[in-house]
Protein backbone atom coordinates (compact mmCIF):
# COMPACT_ATOMS: atom_id res chain seq x y z
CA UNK A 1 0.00 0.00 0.00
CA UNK A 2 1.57 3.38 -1.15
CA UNK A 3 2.26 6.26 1.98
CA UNK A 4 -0.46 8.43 0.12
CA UNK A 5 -3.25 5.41 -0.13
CA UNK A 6 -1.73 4.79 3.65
CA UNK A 7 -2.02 8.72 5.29
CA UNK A 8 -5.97 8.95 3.49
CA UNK A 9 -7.06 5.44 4.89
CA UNK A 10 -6.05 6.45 8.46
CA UNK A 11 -7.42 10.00 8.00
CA UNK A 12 -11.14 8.33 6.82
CA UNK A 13 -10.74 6.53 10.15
CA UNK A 14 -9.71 9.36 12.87
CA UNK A 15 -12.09 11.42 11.20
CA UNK A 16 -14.94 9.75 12.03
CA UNK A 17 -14.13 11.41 15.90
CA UNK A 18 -15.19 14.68 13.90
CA UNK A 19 -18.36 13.17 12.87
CA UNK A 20 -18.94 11.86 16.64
CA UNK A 21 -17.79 15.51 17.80
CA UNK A 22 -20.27 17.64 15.69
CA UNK A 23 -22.82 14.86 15.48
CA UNK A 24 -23.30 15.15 19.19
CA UNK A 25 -23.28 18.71 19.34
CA UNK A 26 -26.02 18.80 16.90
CA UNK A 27 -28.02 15.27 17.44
CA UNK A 28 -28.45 17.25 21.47
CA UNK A 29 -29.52 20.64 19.36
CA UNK A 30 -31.79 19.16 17.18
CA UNK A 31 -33.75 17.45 20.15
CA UNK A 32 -33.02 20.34 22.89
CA UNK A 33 -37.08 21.66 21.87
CA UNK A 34 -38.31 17.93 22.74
CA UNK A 35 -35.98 16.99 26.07
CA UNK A 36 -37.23 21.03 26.84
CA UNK A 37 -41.17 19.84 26.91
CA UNK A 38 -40.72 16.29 27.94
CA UNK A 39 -38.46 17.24 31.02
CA UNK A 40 -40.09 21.01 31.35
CA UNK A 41 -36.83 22.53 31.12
CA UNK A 42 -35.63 26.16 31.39
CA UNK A 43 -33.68 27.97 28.85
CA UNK A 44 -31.16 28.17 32.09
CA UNK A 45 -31.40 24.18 31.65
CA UNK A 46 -30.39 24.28 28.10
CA UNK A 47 -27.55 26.65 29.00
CA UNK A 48 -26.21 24.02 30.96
CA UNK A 49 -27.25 21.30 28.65
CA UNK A 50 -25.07 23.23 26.61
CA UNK A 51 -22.26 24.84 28.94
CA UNK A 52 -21.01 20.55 30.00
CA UNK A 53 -21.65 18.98 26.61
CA UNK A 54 -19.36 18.18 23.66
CA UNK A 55 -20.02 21.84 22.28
CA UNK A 56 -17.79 23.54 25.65
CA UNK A 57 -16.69 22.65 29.05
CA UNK A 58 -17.36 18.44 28.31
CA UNK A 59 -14.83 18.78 25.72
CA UNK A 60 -12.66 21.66 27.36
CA UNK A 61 -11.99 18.61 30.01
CA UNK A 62 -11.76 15.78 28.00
CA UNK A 63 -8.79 17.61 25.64
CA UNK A 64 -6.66 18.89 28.57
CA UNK A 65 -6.60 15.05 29.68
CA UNK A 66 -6.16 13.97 26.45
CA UNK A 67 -4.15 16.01 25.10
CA UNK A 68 -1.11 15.12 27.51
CA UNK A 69 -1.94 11.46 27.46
CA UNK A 70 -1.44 11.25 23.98
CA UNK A 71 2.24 12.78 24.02
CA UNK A 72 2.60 10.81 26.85
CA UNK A 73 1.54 7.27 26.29
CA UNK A 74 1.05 7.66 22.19
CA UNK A 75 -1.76 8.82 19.77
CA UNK A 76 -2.84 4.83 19.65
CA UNK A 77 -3.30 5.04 23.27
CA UNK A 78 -6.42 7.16 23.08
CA UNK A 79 -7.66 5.65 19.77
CA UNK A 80 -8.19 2.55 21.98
CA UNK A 81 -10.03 3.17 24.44
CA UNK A 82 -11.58 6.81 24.20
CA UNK A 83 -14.60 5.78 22.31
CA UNK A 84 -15.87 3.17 24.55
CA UNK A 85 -16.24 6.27 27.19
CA UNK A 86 -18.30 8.27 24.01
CA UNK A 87 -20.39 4.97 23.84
CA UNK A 88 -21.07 5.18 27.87
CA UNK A 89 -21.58 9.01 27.30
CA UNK A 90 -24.40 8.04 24.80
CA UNK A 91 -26.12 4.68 26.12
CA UNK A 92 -26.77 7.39 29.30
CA UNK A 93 -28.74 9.82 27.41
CA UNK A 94 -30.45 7.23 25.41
CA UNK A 95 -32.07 6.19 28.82
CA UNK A 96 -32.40 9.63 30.28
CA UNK A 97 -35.84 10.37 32.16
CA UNK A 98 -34.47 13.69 34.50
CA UNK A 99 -32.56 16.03 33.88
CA UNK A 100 -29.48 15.06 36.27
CA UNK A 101 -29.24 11.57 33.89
CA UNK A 102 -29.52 14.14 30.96
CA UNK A 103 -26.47 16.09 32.20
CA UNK A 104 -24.19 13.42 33.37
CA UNK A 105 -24.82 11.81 29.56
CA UNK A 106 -23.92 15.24 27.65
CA UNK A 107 -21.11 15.16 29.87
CA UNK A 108 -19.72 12.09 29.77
CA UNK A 109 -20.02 11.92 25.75
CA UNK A 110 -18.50 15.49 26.20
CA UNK A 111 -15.28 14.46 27.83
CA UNK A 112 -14.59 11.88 25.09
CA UNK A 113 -14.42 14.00 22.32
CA UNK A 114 -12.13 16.66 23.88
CA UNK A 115 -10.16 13.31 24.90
CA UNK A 116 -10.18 12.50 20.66
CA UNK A 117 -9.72 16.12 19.05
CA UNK A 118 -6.03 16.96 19.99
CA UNK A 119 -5.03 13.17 18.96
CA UNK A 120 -7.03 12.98 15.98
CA UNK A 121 -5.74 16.30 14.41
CA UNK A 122 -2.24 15.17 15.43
CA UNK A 123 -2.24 11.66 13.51
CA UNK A 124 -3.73 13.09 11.00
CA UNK A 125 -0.84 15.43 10.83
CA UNK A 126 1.87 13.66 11.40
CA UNK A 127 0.59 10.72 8.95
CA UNK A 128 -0.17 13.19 6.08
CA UNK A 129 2.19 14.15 2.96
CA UNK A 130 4.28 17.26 2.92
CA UNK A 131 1.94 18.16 0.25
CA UNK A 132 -1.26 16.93 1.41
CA UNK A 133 -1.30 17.57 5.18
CA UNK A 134 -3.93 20.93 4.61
CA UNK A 135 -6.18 18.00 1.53
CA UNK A 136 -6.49 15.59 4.52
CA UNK A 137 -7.45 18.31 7.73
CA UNK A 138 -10.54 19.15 4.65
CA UNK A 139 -11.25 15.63 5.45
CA UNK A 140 -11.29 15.55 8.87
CA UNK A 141 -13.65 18.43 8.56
CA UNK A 142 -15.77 17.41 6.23
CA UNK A 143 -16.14 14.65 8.85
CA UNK A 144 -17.65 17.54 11.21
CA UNK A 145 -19.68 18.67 8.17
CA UNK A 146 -21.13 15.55 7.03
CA UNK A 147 -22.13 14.27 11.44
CA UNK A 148 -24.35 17.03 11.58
CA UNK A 149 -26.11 16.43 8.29
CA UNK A 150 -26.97 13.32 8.71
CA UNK A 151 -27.96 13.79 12.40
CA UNK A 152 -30.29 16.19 11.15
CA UNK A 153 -31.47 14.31 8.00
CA UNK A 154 -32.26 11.65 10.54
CA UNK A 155 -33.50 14.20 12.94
CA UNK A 156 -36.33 15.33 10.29
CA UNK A 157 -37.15 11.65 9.75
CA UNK A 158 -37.90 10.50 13.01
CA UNK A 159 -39.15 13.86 14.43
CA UNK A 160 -42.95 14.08 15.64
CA UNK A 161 -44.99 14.21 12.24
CA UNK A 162 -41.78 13.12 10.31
CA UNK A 163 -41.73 10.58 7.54
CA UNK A 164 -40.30 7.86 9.92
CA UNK A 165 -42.13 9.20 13.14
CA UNK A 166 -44.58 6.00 13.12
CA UNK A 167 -41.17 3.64 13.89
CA UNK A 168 -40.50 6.09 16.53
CA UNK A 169 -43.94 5.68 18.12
CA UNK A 170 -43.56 1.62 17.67
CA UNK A 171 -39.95 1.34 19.27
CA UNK A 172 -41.41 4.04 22.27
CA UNK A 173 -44.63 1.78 22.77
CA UNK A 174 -42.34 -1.51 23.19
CA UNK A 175 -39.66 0.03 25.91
CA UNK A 176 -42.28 2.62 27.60
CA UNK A 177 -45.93 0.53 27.43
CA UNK A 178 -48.86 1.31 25.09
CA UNK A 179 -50.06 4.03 26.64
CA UNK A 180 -46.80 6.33 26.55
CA UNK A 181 -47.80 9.32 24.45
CA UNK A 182 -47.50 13.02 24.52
CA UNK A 183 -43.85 14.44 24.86
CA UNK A 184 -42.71 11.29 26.52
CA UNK A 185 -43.37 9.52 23.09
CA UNK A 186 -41.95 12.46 21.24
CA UNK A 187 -38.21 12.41 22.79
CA UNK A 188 -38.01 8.80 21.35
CA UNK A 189 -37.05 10.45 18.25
CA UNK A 190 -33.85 11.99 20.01
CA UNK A 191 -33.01 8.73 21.74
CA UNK A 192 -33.12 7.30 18.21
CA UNK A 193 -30.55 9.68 16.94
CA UNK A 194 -28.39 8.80 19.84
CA UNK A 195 -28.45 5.62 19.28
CA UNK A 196 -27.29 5.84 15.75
CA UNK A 197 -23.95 8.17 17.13
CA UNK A 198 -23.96 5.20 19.51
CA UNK A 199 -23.40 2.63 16.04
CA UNK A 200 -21.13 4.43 14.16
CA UNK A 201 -18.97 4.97 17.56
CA UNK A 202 -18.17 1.47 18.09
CA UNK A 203 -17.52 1.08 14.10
CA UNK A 204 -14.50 4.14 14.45
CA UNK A 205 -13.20 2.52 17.74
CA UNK A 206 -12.78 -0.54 15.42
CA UNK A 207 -11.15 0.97 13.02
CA UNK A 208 -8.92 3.11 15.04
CA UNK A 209 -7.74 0.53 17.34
CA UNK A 210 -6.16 -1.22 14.65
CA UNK A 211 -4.09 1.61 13.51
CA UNK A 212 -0.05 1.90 13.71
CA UNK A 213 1.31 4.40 16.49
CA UNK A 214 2.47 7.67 14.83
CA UNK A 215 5.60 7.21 13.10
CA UNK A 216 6.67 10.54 14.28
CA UNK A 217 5.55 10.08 18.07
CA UNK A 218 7.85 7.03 17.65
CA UNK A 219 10.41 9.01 16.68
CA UNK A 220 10.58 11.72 19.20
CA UNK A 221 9.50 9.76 21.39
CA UNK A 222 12.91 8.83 24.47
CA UNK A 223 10.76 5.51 25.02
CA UNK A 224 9.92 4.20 22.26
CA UNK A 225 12.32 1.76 20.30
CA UNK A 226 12.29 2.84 16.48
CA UNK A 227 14.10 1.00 13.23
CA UNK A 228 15.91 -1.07 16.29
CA UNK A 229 17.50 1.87 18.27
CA UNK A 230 16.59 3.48 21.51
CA UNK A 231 14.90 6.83 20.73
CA UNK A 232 16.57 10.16 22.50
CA UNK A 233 15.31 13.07 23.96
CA UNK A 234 16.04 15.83 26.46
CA UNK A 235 13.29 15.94 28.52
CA UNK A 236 13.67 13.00 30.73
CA UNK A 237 11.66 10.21 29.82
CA UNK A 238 8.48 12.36 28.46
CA UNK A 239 6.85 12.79 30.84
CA UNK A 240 3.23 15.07 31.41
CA UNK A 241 5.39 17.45 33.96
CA UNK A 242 8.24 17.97 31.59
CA UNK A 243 6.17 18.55 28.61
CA UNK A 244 3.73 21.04 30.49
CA UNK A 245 6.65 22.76 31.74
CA UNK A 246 8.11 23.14 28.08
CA UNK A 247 5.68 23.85 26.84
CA UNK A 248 5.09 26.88 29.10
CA UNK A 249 8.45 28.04 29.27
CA UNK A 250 9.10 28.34 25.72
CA UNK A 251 8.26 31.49 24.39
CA UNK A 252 7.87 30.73 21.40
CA UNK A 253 4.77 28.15 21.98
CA UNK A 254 3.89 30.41 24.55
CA UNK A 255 3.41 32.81 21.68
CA UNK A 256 2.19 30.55 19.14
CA UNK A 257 -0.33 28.96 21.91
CA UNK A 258 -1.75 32.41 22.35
CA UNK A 259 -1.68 33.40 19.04
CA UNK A 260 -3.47 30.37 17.95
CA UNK A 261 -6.10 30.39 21.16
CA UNK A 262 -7.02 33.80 20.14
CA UNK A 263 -7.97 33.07 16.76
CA UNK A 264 -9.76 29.98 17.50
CA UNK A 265 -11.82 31.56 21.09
CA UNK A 266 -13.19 34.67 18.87
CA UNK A 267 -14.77 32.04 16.11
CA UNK A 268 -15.63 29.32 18.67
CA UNK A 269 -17.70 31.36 20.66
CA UNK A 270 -19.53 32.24 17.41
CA UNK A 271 -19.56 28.36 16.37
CA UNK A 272 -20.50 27.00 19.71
CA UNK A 273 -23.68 28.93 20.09
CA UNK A 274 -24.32 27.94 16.31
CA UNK A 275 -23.67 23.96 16.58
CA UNK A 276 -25.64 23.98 19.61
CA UNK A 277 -28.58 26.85 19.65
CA UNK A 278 -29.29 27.21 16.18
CA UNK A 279 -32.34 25.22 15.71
CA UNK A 280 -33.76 27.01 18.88
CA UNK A 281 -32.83 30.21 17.45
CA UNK A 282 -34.93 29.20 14.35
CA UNK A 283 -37.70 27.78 16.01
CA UNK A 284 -37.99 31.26 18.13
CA UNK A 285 -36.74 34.10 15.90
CA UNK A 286 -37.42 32.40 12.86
CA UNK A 287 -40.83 31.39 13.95
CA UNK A 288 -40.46 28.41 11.83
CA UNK A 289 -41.40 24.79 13.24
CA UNK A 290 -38.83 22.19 14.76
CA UNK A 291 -39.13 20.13 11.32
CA UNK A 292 -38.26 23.27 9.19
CA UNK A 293 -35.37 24.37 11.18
CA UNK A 294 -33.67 21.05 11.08
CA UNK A 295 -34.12 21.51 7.33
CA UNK A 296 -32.32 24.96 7.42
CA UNK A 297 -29.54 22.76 9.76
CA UNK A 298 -28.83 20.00 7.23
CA UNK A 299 -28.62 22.34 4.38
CA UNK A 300 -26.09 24.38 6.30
CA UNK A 301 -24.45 21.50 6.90
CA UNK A 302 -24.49 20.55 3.22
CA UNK A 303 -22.92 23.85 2.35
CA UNK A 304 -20.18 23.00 4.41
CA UNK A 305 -19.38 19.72 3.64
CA UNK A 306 -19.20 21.12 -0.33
CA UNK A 307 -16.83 24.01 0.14
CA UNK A 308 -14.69 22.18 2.26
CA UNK A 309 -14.58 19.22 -0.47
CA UNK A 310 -13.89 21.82 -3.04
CA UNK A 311 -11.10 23.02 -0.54
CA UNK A 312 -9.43 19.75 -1.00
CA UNK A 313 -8.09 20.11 -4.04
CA UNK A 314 -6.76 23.62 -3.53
CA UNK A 315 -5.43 24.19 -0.26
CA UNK A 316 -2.34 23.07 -0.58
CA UNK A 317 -1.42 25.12 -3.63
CA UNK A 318 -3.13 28.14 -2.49
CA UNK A 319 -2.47 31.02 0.21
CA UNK A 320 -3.97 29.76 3.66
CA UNK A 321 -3.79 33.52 4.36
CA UNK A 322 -6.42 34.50 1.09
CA UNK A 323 -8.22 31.69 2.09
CA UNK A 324 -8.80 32.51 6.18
CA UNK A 325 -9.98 35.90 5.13
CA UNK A 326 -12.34 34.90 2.96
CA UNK A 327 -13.69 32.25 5.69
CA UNK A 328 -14.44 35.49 8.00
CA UNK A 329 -16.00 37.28 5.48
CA UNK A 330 -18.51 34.75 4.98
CA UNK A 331 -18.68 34.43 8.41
CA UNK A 332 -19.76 37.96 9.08
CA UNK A 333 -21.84 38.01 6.21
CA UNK A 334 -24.93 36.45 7.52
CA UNK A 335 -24.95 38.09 11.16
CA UNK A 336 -24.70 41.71 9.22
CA UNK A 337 -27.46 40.66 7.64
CA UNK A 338 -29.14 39.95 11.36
CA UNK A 339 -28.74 43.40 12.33
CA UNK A 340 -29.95 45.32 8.87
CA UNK A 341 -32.78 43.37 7.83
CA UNK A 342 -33.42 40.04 10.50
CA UNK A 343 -34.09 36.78 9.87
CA UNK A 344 -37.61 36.93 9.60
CA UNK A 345 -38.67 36.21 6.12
CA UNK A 346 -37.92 32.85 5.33
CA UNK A 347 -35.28 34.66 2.06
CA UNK A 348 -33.52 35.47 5.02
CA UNK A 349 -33.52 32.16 7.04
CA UNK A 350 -32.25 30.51 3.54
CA UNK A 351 -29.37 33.23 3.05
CA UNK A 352 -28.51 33.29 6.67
CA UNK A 353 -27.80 29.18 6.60
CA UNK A 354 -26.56 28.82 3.22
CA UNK A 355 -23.81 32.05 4.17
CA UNK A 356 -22.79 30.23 7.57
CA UNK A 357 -22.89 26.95 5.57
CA UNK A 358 -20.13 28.29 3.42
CA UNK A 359 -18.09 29.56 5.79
CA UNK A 360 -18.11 26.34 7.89
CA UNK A 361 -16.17 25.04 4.93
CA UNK A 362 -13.56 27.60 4.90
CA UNK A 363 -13.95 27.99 8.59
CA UNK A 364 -10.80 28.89 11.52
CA UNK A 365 -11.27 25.55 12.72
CA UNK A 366 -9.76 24.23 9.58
CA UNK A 367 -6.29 26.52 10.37
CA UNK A 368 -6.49 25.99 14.06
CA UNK A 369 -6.37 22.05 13.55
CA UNK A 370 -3.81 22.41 10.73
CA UNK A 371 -1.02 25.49 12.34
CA UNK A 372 -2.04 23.42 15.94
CA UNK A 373 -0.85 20.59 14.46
CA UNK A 374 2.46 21.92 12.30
CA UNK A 375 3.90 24.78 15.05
CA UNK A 376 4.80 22.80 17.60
CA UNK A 377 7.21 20.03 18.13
CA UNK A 378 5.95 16.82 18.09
CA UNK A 379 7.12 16.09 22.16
CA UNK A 380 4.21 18.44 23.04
CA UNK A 381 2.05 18.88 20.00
CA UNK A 382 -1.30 17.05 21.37
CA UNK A 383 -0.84 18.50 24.49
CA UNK A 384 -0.69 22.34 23.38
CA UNK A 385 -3.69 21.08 21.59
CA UNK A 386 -5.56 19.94 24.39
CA UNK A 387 -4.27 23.00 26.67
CA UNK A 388 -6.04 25.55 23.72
CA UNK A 389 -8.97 23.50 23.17
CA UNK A 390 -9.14 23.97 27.05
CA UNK A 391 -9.88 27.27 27.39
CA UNK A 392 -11.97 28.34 24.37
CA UNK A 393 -14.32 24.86 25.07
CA UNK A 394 -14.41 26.26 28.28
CA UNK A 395 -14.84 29.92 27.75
CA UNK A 396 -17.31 28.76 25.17
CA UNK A 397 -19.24 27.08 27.82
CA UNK A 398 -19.48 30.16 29.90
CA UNK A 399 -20.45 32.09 26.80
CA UNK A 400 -23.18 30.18 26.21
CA UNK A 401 -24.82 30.84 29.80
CA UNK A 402 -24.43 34.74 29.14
CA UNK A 403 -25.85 34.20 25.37
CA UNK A 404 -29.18 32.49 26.68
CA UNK A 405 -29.47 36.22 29.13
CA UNK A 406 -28.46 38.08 26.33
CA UNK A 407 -30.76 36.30 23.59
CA UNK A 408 -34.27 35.83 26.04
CA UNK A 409 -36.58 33.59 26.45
CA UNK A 410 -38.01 33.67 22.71
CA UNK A 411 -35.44 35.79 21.18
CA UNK A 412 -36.07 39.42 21.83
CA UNK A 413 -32.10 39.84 22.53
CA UNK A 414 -31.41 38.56 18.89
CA UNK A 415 -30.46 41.92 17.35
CA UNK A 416 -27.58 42.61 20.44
CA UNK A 417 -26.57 39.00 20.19
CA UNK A 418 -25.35 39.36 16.55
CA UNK A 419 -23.57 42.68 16.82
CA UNK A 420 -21.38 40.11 20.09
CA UNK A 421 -20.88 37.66 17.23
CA UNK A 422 -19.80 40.25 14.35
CA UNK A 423 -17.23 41.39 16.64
CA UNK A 424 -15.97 38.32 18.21
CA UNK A 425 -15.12 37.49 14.02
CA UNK A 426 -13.48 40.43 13.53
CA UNK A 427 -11.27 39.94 16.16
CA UNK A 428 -10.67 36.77 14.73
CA UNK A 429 -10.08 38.08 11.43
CA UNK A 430 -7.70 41.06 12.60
CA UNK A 431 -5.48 38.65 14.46
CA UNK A 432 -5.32 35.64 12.51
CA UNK A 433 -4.47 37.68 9.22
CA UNK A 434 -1.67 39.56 11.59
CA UNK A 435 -0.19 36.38 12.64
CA UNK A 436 -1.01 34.17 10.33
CA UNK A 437 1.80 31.27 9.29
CA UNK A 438 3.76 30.25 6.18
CA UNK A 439 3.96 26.46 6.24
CA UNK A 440 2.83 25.19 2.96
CA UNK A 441 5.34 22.58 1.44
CA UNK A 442 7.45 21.95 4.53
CA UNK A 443 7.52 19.11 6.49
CA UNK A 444 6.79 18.82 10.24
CA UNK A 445 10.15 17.95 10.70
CA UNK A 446 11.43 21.19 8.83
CA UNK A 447 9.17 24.23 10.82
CA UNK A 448 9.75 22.44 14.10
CA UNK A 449 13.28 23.43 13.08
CA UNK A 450 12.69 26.71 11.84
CA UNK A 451 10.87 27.54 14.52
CA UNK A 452 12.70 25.92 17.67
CA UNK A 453 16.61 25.32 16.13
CA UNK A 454 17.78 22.07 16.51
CA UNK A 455 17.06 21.91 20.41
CA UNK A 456 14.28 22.71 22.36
């Protein structure tokens, strides 16, 4: 099998954590309106719902953790056993009938994919082409395109009135009794979207756990025999201490941490109340019903996985700088639309999705997982990872308890909430155009040297 047929096959599998990331983000989103009336939740519930789950301070804890594992014990390591903890995370909201079950589920499921991003975008990395490292990160997240489409696809179909509803209402009548109807019936269509995350997790934790250790984790790793020789190091054996404490007393990854945090924070807290709010915010200042916004979701979502296909082919022969600006500008686009004319005609629920949808495949997160991944060394790559995924998930989950006070109960803070999001991206935009990288065509190997000199 050639290296190229080699990096793509293991980048199909690692990126099926993206799908598992965003699909949980969104299968909890799509549902939020029926786990609201069957549990008679607050909007202060959903801000927690949201605030623990995969979308901020589930994942903020999981990457941290895994982060440091991973340049500790391997990328393999977490590919082994993360997902069986995702599969827990699930199975418990499946089965949820309070709202303390509902929590400790979007929790649980939450910790597992911080646990997987900072590995997965390393492997993918590190096991990509010089000249196809930026073609396989589209891949990855297309991955976090295509989990939300087909969350919401199934969404639609098993939703109350939806085609597939009356499967719903046979599989609730078997596990709840005859007589179950009303909203108790009606969150059966949620637990059946669960379940199906539930499926394809234990297919990617069979896949991934039969994938070769990083070849360059082997390398730079002081533990790890490689091609028959004892690898060497400098910083004693690897261990979570020493590469915390390099990583912190380096200036510059303290720089490029910062830099890169930045960047990522101002769009996140942007994407997180998207992933996770926006059929709610469609529902209420859309005044459409549950079935039409998850129709405005999945075409979103189809936006994004196009771009970013079309990406593909062109990002590694193109300027990531052209490119990132032209990600925020479609990214602004749609909430400066918000504040001049609202989303209120259903010209401008269509425009605002199919905007966003386009800049989801051009989005930050595309440069944050690909400069995360290439500018710093490989001893603490996945840990810098996690440490930055730390604290935007995390801020992110405190943002979205002040955006559910800012936005009201049915949206009369709408107009306020998108002049916070246009300036949030321009912040992002300002920044990441000021600092923004030039790694196309070198290897790992080669800016870790350019950056850092031969020793760290």
């Amino acid at each position: 099998m050639s290296k190229k047929t080699s990096s793509l096959k293991s980048t199909i599998a690692v990126s099926l954590n993206n799908y598992l990331d965003a699909g949980a983000i969104v299968a909890g989103a799509s549902g939020i309106t029926l786990w609201k009336n069957y549990l008679d939740l607050s909007e202060m519930h959903l801000g927690w719902l949201n605030a623990i789950s995969a979308n901020a301070l589930g994942a903020a804890i999981g990457a941290i953790i895994g982060g440091f594992l991973a340049d500790k014990f391997g990328r393999k390591f977490i590919f082994t056993y993360n997902l069986l903890v995702y599969m827990l995370g699930v199975l418990i909201v499946m089965l949820s009938t309070n709202f303390p079950m509902l929590l400790c589920g979007f929790l649980i499921t939450g910790i597992s994919v911080g646990v997987g991003v900072p590995a997965s975008w390393t492997y993918i990395s590190e096991s990509s082409e010089v000249n196809n490292r930026g073609r396989n990160i589209c891949i990855s997240q297309m991955s976090w395109g295509i989990g939300p489409m087909v969350i919401l696809f199934l969404g639609m179909l098993f939703a109350p009135g939806g085609y597939l509803f009356s499967w719903v209402e046979t599989i609730g009548h078997a596990i709840g009794g005859s007589d179950l109807s009303g909203h108790a019936l009606d969150v059966f269509s949620s637990r059946v979207v669960f379940f199906s995350l539930f499926v394809i997790a234990f297919i990617a934790w069979n896949l991934q756990r039969q994938l070769e250790e990083s070849k360059e984790f082997k390398r730079n790793s002081p533990t790890t025999p490689h091609d028959g020789v004892e690898a060497s190091g400098s910083n004693g054996g690897n261990s979570i201490v020493d590469n915390i404490r390099s990583l912190f007393t380096n200036r510059i990854a303290v720089r490029t941490a910062t830099y890169l945090a930045v960047i990522y924070l101002t769009w996140n807290l942007v994407a997180s109340v998207m992933g996770f709010f926006l059929p709610h915010i469609y529902e209420t200042a859309g005044g459409v019903t549950n079935e039409q916004a998850n129709w405005l979701s999945c075409v979103l979502w189809f936006c994004t996985v196009a771009t970013t296909a079309i990406l593909s082919f062109f990002i590694d022969r193109t300027s990531h700088k052209a490119v990132y600006i032209l990600g925020l500008l479609f990214a602004i686009a749609p909430w400066a639309m918000v504040v001049t004319t609202g989303i209120g005609s259903t010209t401008s629920l269509w425009a605002f999705a199919i905007l966003w949808g386009i800049e989801g495949g051009l989005s930050v997160q595309i440069f944050y997982a690909l400069w995360g991944s290439e500018l710093f060394p490989a001893r603490f790559r996945a840990g810098a990872q996690g440490l930055m995924f730390f604290l935007v998930r995390g801020l992110s989950a405190a943002w979205g308890l002040v955006f559910t006070y800012i936005y009201g109960e049915n949206g009369e803070g709408f107009t306020l909430a998108a002049w916070c999001m246009i300036a949030l991206l321009v912040i992002s935009l300002i920044v990441g155009v000021l600092g923004a990288p030039d790694t196309r065509g070198k290897s790992l190997a080669q800016i870790t040297k350019e950056r850092y000199g031969e020793e760290l």
